[in-house]
N, C-alpha and C. Protein backbone atom coordinates (compact mmCIF):
# COMPACT_ATOMS: atom_id res chain seq x y z
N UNK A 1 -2.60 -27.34 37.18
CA UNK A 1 -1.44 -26.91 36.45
C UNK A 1 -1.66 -25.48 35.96
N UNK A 2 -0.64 -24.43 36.32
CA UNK A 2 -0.81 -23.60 35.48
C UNK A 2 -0.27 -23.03 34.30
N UNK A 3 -0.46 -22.59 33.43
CA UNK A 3 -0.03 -22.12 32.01
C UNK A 3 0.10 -20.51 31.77
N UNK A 4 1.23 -20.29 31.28
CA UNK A 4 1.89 -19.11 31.05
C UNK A 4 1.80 -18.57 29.66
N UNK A 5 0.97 -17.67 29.13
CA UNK A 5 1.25 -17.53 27.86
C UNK A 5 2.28 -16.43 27.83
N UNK A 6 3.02 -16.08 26.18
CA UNK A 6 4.32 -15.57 26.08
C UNK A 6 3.87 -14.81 24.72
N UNK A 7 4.31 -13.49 24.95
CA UNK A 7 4.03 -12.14 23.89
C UNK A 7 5.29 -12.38 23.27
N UNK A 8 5.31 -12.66 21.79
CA UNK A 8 6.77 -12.96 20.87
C UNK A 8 6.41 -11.79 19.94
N UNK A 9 6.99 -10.32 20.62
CA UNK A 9 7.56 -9.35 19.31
C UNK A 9 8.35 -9.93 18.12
N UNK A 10 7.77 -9.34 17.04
CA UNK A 10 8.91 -9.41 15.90
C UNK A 10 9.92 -8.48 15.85
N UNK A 11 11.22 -8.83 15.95
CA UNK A 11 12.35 -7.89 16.83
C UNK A 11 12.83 -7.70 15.35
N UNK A 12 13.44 -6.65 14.60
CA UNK A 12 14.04 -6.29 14.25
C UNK A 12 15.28 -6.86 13.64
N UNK A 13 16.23 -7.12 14.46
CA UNK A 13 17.22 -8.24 14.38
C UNK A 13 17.86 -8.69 15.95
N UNK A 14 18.32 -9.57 15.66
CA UNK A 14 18.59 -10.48 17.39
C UNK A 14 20.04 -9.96 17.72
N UNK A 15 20.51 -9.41 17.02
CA UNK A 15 22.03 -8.95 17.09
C UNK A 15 21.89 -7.52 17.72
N UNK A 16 22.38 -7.34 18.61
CA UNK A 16 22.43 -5.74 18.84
C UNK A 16 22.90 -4.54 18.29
N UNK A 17 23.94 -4.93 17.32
CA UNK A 17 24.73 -4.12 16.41
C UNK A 17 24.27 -3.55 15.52
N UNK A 18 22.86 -4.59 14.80
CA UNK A 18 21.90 -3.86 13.61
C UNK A 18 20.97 -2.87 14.48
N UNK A 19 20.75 -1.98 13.92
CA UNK A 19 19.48 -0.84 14.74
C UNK A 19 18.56 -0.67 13.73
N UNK A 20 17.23 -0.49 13.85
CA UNK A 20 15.89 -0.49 12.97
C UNK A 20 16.11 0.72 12.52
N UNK A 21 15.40 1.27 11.46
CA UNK A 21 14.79 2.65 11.15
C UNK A 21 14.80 3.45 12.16
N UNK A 22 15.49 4.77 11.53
CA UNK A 22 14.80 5.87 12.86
C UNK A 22 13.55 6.46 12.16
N UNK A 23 12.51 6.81 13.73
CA UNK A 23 11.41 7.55 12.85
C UNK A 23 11.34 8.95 13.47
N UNK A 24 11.11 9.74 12.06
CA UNK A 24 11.57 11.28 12.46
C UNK A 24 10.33 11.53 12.06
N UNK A 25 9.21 11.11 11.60
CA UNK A 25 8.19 11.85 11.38
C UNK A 25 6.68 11.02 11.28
N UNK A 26 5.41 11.33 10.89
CA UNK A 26 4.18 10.65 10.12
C UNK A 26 4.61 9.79 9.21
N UNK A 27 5.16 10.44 7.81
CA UNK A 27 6.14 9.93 6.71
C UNK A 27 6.70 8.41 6.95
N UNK A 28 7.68 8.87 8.00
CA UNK A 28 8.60 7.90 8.08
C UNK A 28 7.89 6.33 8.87
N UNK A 29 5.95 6.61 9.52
CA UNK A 29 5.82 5.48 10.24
C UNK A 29 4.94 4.86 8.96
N UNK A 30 4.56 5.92 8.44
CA UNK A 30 3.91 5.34 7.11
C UNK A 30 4.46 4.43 5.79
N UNK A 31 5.92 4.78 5.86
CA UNK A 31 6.96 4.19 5.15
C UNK A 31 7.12 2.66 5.42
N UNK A 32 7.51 2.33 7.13
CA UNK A 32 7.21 1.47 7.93
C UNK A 32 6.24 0.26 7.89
N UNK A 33 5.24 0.96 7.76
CA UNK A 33 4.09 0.42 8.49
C UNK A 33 3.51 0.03 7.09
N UNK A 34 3.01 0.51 6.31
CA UNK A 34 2.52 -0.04 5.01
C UNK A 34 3.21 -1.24 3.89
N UNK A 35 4.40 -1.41 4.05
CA UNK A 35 4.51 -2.53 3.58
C UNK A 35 4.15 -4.25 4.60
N UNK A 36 4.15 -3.93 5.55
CA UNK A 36 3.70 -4.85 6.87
C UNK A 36 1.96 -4.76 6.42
N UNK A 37 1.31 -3.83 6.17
CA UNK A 37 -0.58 -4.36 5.46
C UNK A 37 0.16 -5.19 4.10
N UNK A 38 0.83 -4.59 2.89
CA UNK A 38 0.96 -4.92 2.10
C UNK A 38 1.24 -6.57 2.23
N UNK A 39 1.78 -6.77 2.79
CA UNK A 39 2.31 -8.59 3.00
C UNK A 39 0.87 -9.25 3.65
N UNK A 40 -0.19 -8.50 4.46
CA UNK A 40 -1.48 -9.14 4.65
C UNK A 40 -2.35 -9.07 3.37
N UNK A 41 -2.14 -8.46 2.11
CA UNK A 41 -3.14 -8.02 1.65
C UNK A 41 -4.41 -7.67 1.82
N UNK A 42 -4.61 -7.49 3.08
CA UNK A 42 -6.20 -6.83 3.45
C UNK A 42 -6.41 -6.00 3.94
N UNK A 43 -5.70 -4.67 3.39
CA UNK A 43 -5.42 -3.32 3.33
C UNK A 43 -7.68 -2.66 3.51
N UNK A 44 -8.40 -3.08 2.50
CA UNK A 44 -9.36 -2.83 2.53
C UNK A 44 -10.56 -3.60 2.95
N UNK A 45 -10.01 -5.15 3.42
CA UNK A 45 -11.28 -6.02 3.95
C UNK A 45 -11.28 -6.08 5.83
N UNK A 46 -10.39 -6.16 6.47
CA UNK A 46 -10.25 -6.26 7.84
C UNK A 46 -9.01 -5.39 8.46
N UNK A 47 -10.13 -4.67 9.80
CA UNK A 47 -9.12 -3.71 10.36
C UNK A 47 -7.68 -4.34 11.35
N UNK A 48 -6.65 -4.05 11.01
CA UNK A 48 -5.60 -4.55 12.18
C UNK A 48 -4.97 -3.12 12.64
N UNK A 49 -4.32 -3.93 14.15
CA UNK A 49 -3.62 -2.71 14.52
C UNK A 49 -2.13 -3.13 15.02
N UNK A 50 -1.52 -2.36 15.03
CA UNK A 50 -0.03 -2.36 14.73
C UNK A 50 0.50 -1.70 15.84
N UNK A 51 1.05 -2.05 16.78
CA UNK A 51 2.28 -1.52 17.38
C UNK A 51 3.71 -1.44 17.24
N UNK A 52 4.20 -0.18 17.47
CA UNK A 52 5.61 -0.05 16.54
C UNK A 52 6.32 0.35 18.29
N UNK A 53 7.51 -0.61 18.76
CA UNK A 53 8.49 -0.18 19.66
C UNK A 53 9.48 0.39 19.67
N UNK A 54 9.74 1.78 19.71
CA UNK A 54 11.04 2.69 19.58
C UNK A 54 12.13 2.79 20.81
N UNK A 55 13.24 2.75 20.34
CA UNK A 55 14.16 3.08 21.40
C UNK A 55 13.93 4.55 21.91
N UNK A 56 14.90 4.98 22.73
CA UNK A 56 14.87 6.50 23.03
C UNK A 56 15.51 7.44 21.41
N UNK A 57 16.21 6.98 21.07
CA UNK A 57 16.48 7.39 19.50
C UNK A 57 15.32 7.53 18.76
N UNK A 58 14.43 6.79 18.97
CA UNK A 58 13.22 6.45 17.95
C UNK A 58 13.67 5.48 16.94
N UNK A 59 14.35 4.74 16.83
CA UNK A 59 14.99 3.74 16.29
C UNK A 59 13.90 2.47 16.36
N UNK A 60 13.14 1.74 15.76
CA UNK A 60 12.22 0.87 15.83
C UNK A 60 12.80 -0.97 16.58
N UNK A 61 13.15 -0.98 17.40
CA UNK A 61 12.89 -2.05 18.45
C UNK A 61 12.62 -3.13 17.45
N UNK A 62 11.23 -3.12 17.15
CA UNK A 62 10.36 -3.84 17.23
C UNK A 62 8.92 -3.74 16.82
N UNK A 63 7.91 -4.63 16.26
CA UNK A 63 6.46 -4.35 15.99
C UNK A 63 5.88 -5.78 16.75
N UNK A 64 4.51 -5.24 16.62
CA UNK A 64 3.69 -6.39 16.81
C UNK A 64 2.06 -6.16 16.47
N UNK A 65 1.74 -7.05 15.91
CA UNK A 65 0.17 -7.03 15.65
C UNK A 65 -0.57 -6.86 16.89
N UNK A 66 -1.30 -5.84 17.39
CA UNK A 66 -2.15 -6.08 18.97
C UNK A 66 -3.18 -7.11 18.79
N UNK A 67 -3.72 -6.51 17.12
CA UNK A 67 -5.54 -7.20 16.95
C UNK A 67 -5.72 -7.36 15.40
N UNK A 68 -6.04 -7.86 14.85
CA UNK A 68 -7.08 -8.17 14.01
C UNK A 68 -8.06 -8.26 13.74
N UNK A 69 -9.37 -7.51 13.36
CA UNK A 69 -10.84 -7.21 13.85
C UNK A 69 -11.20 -7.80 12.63
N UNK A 70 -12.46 -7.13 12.52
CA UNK A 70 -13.51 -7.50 11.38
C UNK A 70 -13.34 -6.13 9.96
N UNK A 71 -14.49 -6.20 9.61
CA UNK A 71 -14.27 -5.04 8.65
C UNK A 71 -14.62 -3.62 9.22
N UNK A 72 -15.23 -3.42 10.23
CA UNK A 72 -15.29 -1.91 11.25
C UNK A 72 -14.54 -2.06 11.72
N UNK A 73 -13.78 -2.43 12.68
CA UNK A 73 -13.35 -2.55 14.01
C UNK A 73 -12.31 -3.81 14.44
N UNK A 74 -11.61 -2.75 15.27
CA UNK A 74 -10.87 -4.48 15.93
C UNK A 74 -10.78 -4.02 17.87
N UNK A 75 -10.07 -4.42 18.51
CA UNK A 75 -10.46 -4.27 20.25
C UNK A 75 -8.50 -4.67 20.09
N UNK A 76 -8.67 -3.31 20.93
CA UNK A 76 -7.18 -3.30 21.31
C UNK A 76 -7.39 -3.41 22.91
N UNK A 77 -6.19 -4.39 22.96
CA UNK A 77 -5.85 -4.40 24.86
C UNK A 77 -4.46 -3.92 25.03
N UNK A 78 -5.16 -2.74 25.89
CA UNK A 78 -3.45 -1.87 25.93
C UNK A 78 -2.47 -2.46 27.21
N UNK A 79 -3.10 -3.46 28.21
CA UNK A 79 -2.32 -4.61 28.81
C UNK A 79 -0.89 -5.06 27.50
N UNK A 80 -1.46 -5.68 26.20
CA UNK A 80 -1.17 -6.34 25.42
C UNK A 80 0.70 -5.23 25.17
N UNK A 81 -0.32 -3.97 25.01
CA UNK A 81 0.26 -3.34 24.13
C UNK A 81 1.76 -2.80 24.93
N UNK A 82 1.04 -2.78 26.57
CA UNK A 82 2.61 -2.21 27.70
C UNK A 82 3.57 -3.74 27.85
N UNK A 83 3.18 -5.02 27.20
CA UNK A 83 3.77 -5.76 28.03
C UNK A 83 5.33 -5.69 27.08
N UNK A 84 4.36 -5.71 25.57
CA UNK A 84 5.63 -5.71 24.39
C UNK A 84 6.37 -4.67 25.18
N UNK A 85 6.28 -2.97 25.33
CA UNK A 85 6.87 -2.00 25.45
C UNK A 85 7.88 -2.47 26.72
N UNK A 86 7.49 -3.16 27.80
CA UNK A 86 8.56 -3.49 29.24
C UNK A 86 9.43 -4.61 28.23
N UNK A 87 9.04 -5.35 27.69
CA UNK A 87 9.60 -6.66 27.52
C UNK A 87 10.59 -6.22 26.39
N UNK A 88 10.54 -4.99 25.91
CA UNK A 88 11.62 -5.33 24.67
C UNK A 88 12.07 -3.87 25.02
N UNK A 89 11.96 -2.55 26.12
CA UNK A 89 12.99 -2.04 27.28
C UNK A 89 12.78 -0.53 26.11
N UNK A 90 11.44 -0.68 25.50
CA UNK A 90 11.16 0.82 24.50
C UNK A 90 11.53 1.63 25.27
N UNK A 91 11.61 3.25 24.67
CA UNK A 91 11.21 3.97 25.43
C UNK A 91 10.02 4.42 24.89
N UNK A 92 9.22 4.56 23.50
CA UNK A 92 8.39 5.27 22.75
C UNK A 92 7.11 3.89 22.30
N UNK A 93 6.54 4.54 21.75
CA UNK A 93 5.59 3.64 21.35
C UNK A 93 4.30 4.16 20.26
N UNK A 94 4.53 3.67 18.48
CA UNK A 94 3.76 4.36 17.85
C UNK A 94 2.56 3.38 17.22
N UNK A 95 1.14 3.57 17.53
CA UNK A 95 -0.02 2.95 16.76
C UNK A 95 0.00 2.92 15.18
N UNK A 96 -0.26 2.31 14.74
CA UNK A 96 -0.89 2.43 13.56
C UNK A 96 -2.09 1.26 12.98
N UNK A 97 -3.61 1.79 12.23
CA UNK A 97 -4.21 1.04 12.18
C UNK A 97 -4.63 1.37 10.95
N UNK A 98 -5.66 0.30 9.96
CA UNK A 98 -6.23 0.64 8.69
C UNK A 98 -7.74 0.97 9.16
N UNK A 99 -8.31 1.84 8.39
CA UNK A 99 -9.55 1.76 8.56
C UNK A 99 -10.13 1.48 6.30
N UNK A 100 -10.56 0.21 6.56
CA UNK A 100 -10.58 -0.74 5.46
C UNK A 100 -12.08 0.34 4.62
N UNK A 101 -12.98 1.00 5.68
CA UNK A 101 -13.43 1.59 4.32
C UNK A 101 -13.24 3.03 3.80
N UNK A 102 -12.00 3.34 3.98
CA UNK A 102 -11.32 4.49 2.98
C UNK A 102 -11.33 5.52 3.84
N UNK A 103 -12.34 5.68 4.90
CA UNK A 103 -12.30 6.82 5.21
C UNK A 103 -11.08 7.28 6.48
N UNK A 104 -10.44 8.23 6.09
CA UNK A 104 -9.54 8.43 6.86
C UNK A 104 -9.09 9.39 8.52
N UNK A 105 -10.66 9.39 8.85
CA UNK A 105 -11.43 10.49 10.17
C UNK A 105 -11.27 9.42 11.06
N UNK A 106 -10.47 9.81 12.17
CA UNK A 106 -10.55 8.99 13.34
C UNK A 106 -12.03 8.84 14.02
N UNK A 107 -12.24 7.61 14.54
CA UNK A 107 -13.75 7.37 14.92
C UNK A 107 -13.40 8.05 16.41
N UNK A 108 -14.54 8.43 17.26
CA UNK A 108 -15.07 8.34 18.42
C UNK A 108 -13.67 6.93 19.22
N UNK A 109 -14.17 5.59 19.19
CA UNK A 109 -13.40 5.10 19.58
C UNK A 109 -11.60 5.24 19.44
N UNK A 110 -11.69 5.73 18.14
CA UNK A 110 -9.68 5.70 17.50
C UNK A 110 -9.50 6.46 18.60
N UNK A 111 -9.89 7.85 19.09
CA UNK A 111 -9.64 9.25 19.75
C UNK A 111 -9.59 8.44 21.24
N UNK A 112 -10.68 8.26 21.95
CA UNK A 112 -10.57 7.48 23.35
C UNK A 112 -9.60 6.72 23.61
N UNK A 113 -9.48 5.74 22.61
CA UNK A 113 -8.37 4.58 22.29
C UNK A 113 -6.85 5.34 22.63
N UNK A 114 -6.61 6.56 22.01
CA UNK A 114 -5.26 7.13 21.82
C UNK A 114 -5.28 7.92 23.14
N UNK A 115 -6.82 8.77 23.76
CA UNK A 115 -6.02 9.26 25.06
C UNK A 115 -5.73 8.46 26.36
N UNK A 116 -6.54 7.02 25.80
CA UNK A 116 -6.13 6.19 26.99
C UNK A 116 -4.93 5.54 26.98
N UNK A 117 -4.37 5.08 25.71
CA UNK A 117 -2.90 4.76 25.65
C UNK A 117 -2.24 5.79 26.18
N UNK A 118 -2.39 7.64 26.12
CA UNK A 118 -1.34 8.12 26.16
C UNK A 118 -0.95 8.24 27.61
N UNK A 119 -2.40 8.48 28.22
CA UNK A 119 -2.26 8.39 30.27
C UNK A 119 -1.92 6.90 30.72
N UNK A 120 -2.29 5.84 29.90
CA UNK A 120 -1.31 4.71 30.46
C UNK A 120 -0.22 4.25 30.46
N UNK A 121 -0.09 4.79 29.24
CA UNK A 121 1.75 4.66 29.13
C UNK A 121 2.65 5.46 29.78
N UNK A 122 1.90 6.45 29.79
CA UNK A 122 2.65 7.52 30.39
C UNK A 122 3.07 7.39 32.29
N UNK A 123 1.91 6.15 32.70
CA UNK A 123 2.49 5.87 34.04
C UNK A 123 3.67 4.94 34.05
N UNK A 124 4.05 4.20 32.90
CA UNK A 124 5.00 3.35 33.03
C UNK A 124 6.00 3.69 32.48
N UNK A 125 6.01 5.06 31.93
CA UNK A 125 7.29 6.19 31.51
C UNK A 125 7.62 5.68 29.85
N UNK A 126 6.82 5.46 29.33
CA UNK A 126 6.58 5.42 27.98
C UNK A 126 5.73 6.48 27.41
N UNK A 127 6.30 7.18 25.68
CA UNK A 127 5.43 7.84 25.22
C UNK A 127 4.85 7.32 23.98
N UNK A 128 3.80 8.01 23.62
CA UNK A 128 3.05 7.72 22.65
C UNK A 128 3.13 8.60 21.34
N UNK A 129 4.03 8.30 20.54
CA UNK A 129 5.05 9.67 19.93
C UNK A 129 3.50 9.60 18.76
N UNK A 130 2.84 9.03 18.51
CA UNK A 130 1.60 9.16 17.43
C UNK A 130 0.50 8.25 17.32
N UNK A 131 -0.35 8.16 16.37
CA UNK A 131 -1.67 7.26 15.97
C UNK A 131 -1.38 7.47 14.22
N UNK A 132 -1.25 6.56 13.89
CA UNK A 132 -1.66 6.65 12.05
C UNK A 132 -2.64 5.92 11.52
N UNK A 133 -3.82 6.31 10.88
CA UNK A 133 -4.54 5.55 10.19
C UNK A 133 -4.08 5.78 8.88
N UNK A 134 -4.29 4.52 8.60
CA UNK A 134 -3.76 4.16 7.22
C UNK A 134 -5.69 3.61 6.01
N UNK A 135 -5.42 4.20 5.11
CA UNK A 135 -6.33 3.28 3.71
C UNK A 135 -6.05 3.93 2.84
N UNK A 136 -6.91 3.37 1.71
CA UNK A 136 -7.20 3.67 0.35
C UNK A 136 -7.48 4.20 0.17
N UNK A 137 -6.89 5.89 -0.96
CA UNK A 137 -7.97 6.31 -1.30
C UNK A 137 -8.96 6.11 -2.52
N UNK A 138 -9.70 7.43 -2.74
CA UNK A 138 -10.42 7.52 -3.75
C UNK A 138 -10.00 6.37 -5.16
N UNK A 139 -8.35 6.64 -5.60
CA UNK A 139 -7.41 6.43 -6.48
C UNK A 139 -6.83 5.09 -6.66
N UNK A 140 -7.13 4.45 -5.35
CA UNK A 140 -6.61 3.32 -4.84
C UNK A 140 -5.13 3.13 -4.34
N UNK A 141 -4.91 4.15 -3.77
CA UNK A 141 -3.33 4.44 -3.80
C UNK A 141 -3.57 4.55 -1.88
N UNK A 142 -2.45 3.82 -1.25
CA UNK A 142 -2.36 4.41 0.18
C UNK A 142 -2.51 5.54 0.73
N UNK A 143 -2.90 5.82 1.47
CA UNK A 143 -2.62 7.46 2.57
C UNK A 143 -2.63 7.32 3.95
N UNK A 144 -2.52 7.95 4.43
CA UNK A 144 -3.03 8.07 5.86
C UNK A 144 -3.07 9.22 7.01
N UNK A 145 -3.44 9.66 8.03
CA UNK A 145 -4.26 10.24 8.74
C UNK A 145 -3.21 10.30 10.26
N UNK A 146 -2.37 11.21 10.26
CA UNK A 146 -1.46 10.92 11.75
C UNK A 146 -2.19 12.13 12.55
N UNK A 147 -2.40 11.89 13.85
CA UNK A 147 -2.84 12.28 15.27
C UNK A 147 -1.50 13.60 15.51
N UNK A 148 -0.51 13.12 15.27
CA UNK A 148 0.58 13.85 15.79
C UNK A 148 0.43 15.46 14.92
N UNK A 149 0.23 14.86 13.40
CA UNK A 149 0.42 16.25 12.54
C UNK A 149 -0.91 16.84 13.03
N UNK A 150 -1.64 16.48 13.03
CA UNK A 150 -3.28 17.60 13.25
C UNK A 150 -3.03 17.94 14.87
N UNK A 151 -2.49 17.34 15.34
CA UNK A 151 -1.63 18.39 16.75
C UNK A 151 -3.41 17.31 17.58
N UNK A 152 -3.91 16.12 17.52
CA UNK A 152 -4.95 15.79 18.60
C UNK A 152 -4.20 14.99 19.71
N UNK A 153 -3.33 14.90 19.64
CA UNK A 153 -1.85 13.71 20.10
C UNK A 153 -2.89 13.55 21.59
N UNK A 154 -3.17 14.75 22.08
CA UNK A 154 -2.97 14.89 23.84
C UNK A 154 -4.70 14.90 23.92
């Protein structure tokens, strides 16, 4: 027998008439994206990562959790990450992840991670409009760290 498993984005709304957020900037994925840790509360104990699906507007589709790691790290499968993007007809596609101990410097892996999303997506005519790391700072107050503004995008 064989068995089919099934990728269930959290869509936005099922009606076509409502449209998500547009995102015009870092700001605006950070706006986004931080109340979605806030509802995990484990902003500072375990890393997750977040995929955000944009229309050609940049209008948000859709999200989905890729991973859930430990307290370093989590393992993204960017299989995971193109199937949401075909299946819910994106055109864009924005990361965002916590790094739980404050520091807000993309690792060695974050950087590899983002130029391999951007040459894979980019064969299936999807872009990769950013990367945000998100934590705590010093203060205990959110921040975060976008790829796009420090211009490492490419």
């Amino acid at each position: 027998m064989f068995l089919a498993y099934e990728v269930k984005p959290q869509y936005i709304s099922k009606a076509p008439k409502k449209r998500g957020p547009q995102i015009g900037s870092s700001a605006d994925i950070f706006a986004y994206a931080l109340p979605l840790w806030e509802e995990t509360a484990d902003m500072e104990i375990r890393e997750r990562f977040l995929a955000v699906y944009l229309s050609r507007a940049n209008r948000v589709i859709c999200h989905e959790w890729i991973s859930i790691g430990g307290t370093c790290g989590t393992v993204v499968d960017m299989k995971l990450v193109a199937l949401t993007a075909v299946k819910s007809l994106a055109s864009n596609v924005i990361f965002a992840h916590n790094h739980p101990s404050g520091n807000l410097k993309p690792s060695d892996a974050d950087i590899r991670l983002t130029q391999k999303a951007i040459q894979g997506l980019r064969l299936l005519d999807f872009c990769l409009l950013d990367h945000c790391i998100l934590a705590m700072d010093d203060n205990g107050e959110p921040t975060y760290f976008s790829f796009a503004d420090q211009g490492i995008l490419e």
